[in-house]
Protein backbone atom coordinates (compact mmCIF):
# COMPACT_ATOMS: atom_id res chain seq x y z
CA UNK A 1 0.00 0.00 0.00
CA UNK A 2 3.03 2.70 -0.20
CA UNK A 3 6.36 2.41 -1.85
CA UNK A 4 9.38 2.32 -0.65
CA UNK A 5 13.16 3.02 -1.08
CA UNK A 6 14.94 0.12 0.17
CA UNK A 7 15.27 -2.69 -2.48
CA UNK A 8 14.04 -6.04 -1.91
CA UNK A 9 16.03 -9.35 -3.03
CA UNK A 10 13.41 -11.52 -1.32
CA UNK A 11 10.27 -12.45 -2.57
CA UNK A 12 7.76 -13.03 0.59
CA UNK A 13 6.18 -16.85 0.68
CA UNK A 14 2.53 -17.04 -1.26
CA UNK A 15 0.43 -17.23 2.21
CA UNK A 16 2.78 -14.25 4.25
CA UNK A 17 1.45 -10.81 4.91
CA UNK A 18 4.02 -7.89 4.30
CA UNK A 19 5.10 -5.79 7.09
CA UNK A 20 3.89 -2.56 5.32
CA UNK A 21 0.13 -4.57 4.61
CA UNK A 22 -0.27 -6.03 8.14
CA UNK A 23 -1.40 -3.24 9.69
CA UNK A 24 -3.97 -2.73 7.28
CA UNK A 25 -5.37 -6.33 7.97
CA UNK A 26 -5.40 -5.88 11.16
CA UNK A 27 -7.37 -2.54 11.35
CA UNK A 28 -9.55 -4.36 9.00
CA UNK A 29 -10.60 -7.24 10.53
CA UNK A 30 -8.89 -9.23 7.62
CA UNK A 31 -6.49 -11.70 9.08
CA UNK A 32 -8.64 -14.69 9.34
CA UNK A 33 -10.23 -14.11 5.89
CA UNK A 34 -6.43 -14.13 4.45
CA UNK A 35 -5.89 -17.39 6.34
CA UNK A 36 -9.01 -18.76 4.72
CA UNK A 37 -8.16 -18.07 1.65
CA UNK A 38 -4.98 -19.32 1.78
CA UNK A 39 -6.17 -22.57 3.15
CA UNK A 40 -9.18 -23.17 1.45
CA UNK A 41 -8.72 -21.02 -1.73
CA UNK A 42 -12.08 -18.50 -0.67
CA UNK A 43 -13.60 -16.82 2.06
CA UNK A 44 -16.44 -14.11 2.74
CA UNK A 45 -16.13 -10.81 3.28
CA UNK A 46 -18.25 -9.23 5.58
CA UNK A 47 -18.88 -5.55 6.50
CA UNK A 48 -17.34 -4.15 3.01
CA UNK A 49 -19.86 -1.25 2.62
CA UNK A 50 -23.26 -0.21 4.08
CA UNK A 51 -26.19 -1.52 3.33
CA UNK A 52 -27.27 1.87 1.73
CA UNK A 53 -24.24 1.44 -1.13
CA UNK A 54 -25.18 -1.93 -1.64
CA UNK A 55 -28.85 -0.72 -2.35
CA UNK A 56 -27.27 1.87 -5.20
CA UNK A 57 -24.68 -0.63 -6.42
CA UNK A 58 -27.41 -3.20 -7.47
CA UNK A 59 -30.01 -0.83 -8.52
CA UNK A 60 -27.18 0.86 -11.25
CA UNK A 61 -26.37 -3.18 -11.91
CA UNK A 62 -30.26 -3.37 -13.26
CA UNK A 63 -30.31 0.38 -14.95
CA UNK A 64 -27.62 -0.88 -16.64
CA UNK A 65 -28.33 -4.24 -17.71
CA UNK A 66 -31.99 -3.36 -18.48
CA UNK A 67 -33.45 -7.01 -19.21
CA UNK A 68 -29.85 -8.09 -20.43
CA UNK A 69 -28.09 -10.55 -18.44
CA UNK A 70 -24.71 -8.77 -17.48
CA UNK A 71 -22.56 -5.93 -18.74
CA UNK A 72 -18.86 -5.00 -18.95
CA UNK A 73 -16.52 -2.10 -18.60
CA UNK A 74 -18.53 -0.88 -15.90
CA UNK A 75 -15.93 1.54 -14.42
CA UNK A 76 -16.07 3.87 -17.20
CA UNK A 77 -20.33 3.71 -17.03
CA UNK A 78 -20.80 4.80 -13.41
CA UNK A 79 -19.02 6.13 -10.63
CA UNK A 80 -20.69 3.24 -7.90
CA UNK A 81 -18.18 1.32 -9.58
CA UNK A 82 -14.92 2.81 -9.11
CA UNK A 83 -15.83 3.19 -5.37
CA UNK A 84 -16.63 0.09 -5.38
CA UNK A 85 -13.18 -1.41 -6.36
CA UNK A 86 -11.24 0.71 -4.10
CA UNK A 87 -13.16 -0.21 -0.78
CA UNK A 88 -10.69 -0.38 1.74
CA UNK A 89 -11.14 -3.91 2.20
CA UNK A 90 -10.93 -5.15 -0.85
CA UNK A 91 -7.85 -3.47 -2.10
CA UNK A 92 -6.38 -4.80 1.29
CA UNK A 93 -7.28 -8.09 0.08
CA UNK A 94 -6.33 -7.91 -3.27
CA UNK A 95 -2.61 -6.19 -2.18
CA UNK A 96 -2.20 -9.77 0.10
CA UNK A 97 -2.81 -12.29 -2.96
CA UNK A 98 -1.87 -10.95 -5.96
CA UNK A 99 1.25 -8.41 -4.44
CA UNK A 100 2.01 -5.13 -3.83
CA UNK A 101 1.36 -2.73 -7.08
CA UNK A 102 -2.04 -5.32 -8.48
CA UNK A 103 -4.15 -4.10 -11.31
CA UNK A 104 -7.75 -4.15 -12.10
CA UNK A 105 -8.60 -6.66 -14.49
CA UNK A 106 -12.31 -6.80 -14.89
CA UNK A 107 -15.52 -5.07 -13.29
CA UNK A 108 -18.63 -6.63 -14.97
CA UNK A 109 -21.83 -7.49 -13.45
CA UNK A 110 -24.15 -10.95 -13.87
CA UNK A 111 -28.29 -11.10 -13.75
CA UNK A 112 -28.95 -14.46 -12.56
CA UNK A 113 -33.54 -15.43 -13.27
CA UNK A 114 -35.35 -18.23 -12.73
CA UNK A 115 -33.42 -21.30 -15.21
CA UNK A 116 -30.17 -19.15 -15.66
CA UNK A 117 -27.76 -21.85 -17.04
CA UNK A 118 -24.78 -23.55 -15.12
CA UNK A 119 -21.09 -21.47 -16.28
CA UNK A 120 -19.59 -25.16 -16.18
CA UNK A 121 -16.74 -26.05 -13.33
CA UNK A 122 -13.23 -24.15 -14.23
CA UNK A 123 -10.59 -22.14 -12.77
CA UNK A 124 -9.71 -17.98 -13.37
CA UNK A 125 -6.66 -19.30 -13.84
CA UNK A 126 -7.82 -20.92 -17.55
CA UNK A 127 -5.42 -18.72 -19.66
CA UNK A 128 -2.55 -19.77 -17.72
CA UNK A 129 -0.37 -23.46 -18.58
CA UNK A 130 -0.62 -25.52 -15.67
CA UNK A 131 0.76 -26.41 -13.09
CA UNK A 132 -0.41 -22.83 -11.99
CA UNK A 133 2.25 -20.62 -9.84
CA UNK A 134 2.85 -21.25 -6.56
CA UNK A 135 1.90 -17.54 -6.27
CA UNK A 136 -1.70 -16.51 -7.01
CA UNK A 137 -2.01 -14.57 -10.07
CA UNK A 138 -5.61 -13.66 -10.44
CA UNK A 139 -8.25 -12.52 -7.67
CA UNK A 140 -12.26 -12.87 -8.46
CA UNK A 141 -14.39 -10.67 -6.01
CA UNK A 142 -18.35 -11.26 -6.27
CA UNK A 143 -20.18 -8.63 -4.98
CA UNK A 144 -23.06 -10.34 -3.46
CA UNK A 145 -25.95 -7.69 -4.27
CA UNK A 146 -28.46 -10.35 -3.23
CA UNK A 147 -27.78 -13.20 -0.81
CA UNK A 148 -25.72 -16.67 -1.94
CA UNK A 149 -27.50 -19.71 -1.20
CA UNK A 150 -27.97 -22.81 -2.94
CA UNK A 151 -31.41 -22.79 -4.64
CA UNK A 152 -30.78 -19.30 -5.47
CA UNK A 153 -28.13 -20.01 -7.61
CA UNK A 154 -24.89 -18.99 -5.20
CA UNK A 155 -21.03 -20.00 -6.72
CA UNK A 156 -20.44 -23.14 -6.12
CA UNK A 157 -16.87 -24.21 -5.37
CA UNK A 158 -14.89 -27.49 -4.50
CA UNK A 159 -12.87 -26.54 -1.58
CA UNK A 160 -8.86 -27.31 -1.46
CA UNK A 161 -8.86 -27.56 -5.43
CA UNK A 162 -6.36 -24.46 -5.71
CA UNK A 163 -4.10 -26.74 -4.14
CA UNK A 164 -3.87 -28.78 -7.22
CA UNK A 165 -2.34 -26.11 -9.55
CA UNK A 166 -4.18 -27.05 -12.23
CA UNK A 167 -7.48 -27.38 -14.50
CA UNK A 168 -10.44 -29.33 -13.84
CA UNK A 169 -10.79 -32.21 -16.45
CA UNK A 170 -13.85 -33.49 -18.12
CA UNK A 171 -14.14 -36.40 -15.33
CA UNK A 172 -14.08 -33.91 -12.61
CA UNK A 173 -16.04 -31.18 -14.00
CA UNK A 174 -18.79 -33.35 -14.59
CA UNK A 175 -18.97 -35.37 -11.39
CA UNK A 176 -18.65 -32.21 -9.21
CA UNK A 177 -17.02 -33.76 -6.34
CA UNK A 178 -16.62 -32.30 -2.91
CA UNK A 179 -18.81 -29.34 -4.29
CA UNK A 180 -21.11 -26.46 -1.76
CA UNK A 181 -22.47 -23.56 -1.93
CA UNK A 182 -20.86 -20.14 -1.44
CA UNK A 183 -23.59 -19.30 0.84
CA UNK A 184 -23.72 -15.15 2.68
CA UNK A 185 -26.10 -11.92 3.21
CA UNK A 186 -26.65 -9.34 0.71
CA UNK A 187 -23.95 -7.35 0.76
CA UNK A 188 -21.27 -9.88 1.55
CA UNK A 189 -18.36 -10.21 -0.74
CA UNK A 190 -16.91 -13.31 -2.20
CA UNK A 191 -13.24 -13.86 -2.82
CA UNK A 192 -11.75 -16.79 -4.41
CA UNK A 193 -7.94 -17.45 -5.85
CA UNK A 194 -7.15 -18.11 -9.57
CA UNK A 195 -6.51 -21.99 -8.49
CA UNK A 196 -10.03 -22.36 -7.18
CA UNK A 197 -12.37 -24.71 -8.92
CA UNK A 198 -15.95 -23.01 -9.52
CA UNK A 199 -19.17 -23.19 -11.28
CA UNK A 200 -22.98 -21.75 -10.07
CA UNK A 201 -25.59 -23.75 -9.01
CA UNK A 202 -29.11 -23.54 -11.36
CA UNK A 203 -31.09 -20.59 -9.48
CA UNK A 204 -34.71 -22.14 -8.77
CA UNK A 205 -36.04 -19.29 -6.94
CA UNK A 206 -38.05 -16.13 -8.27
CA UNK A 207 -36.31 -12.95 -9.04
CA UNK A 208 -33.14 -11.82 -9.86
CA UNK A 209 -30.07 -12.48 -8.54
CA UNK A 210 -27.51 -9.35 -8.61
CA UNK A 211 -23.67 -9.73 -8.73
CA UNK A 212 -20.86 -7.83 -9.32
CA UNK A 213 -17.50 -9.13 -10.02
CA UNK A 214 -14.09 -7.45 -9.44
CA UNK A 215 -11.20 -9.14 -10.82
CA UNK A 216 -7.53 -8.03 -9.45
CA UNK A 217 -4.16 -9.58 -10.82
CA UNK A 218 -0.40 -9.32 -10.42
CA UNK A 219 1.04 -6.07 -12.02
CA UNK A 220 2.68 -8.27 -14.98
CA UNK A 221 -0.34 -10.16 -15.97
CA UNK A 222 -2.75 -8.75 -18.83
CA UNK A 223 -6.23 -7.79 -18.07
CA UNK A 224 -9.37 -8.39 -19.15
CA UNK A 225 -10.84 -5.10 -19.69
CA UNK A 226 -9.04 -2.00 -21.22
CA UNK A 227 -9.36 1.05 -19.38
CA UNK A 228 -7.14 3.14 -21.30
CA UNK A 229 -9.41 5.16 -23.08
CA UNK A 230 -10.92 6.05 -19.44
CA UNK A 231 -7.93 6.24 -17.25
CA UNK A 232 -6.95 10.25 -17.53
CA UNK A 233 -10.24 10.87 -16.15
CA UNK A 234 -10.67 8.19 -13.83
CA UNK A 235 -7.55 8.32 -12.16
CA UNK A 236 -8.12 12.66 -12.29
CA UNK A 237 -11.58 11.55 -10.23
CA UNK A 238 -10.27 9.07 -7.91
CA UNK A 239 -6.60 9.73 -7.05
CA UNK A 240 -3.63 7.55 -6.66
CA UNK A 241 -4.85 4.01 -5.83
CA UNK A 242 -6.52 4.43 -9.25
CA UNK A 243 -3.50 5.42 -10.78
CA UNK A 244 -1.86 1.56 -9.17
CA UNK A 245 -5.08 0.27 -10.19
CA UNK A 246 -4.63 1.01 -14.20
CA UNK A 247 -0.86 0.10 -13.77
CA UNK A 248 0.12 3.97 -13.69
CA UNK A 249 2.76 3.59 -10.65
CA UNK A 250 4.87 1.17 -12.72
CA UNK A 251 6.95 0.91 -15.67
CA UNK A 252 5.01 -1.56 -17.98
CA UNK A 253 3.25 -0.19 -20.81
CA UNK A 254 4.12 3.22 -21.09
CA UNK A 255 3.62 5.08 -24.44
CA UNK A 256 6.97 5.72 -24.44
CA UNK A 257 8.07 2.44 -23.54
CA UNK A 258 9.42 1.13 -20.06
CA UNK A 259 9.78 3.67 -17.45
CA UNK A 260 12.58 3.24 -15.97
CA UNK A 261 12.06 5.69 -12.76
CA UNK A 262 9.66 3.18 -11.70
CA UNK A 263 11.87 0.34 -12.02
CA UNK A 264 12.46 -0.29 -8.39
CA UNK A 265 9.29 0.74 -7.01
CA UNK A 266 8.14 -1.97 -9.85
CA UNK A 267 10.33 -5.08 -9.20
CA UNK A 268 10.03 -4.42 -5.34
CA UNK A 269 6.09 -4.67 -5.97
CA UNK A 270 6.96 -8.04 -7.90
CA UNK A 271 8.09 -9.39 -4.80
CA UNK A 272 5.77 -8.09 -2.07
């Protein structure tokens, strides 16, 4: 969450909290949802925004989608998004698993009705070779507008599969083994690694249900959504943790190629 001077030669273990972040987690209420997700790939967090910000997040969700069944590059379509990717808790979150320095990847949003179909079992992880780092690359945040539970078609996930470091194969994806519901309250968040296997169970309840997902990566992978168009005004809006967020505090992908004043601040990122 800052940068600093001295140079690192380290690289800190996959599942250890950084000196500089561990205050953070701790004023945050964080550290047993970073052991949880360490141990069992997700966890649930609680207590992310009021209930009143929830309200407006999934309300713009449905403006937006208008009868459609999810929309992208929602960032540059209202500001309830942006504020929603920087909550304090999530960005704390996001700094422990995929290092000092992340990116934004994605912000989309998903309308779940009555008979929405199964996504099929996979891993975030799908455009990377296996065996998958022993650091986590990618970090999937779903915004739970509306409570997870089973009939209501919550993420499903097979607990312990990041361990594996790899893709689900046909076998496994169809038999579903070990699987549960992702179950919390409106307003919860849930956060799963790259590794995790997932899917969604067949909602079989009436109405809608709402989620937002926030993906977060490690500064050298590529993301899903392009925000350069956007990112002069966004990060003019929002400050510096937008700037980190569209990859403007290190050297990668300048326009006039790497930027070498940001070198250190970069590599020590790469290792924190």
């Amino acid at each position: 969450m800052a940068a600093h001077d001295e140079v690192y030669y380290d690289t800190l273990p996959a599942e250890a909290i950084s000196a500089e972040l561990q205050p953070f987690i701790d004023e945050l209420g964080l550290a047993d949802n970073c052991e949880e997700l360490i141990n069992q790939g997700w966890t649930v967090l609680q207590g992310v925004a009021s209930a009143e910000f929830n309200t407006r997040l999934r309300s713009t969700i449905l403006g937006l989608t208008s009868g459609r069944t999810g929309a992208n590059m929602l960032m540059a379509q209202d500001p309830v998004f942006a504020e929603a990717v920087m909550m304090p808790k999530l960005m704390a979150m996001a700094e422990f698993s995929v290092g000092r320095g992340f990116l934004l990847s994605q912000v989309a949003a998903s309308v779940r009705a009555p008979g929405s179909p199964v996504i099929g079992l996979h891993a975030d992880h799908n455009w990377l070779p296996a065996p998958f780092p022993a650091h986590n690359m990618l970090l999937t945040a779903c915004w739970a507008c509306d409570g997870f539970t089973e009939a209501g078609g919550a993420t499903l996930v097979i607990p312990n599969t990041h361990t594996l470091r790899r893709h689900p194969n046909a076998a496994e994806i169809a038999a579903l083994e070990g699987a549960m519901a992702i179950e919390c309250e409106p307003g919860d968040v849930a956060v799963w690694d790259g590794n995790v296997w997932h899917s969604n169970y067949p909602r079989r309840l009436d109405g809608e249900r709402v989620v937002c997902h926030i993906t977060y990566t490690r500064l050298m992978m590529r993301q899903v959504e392009d925000y350069a168009a956007h990112a002069n005004q966004l990060i003019q809006d929002y400050g510096e943790p937008m700037a980190q967020l569209l990859g403007r505090h290190d050297m990668l992908m300048s326009p006039t190629g790497a930027d070498y004043s940001k070198l250190r601040t970069t590599f020590n990122n790469a290792k924190r």
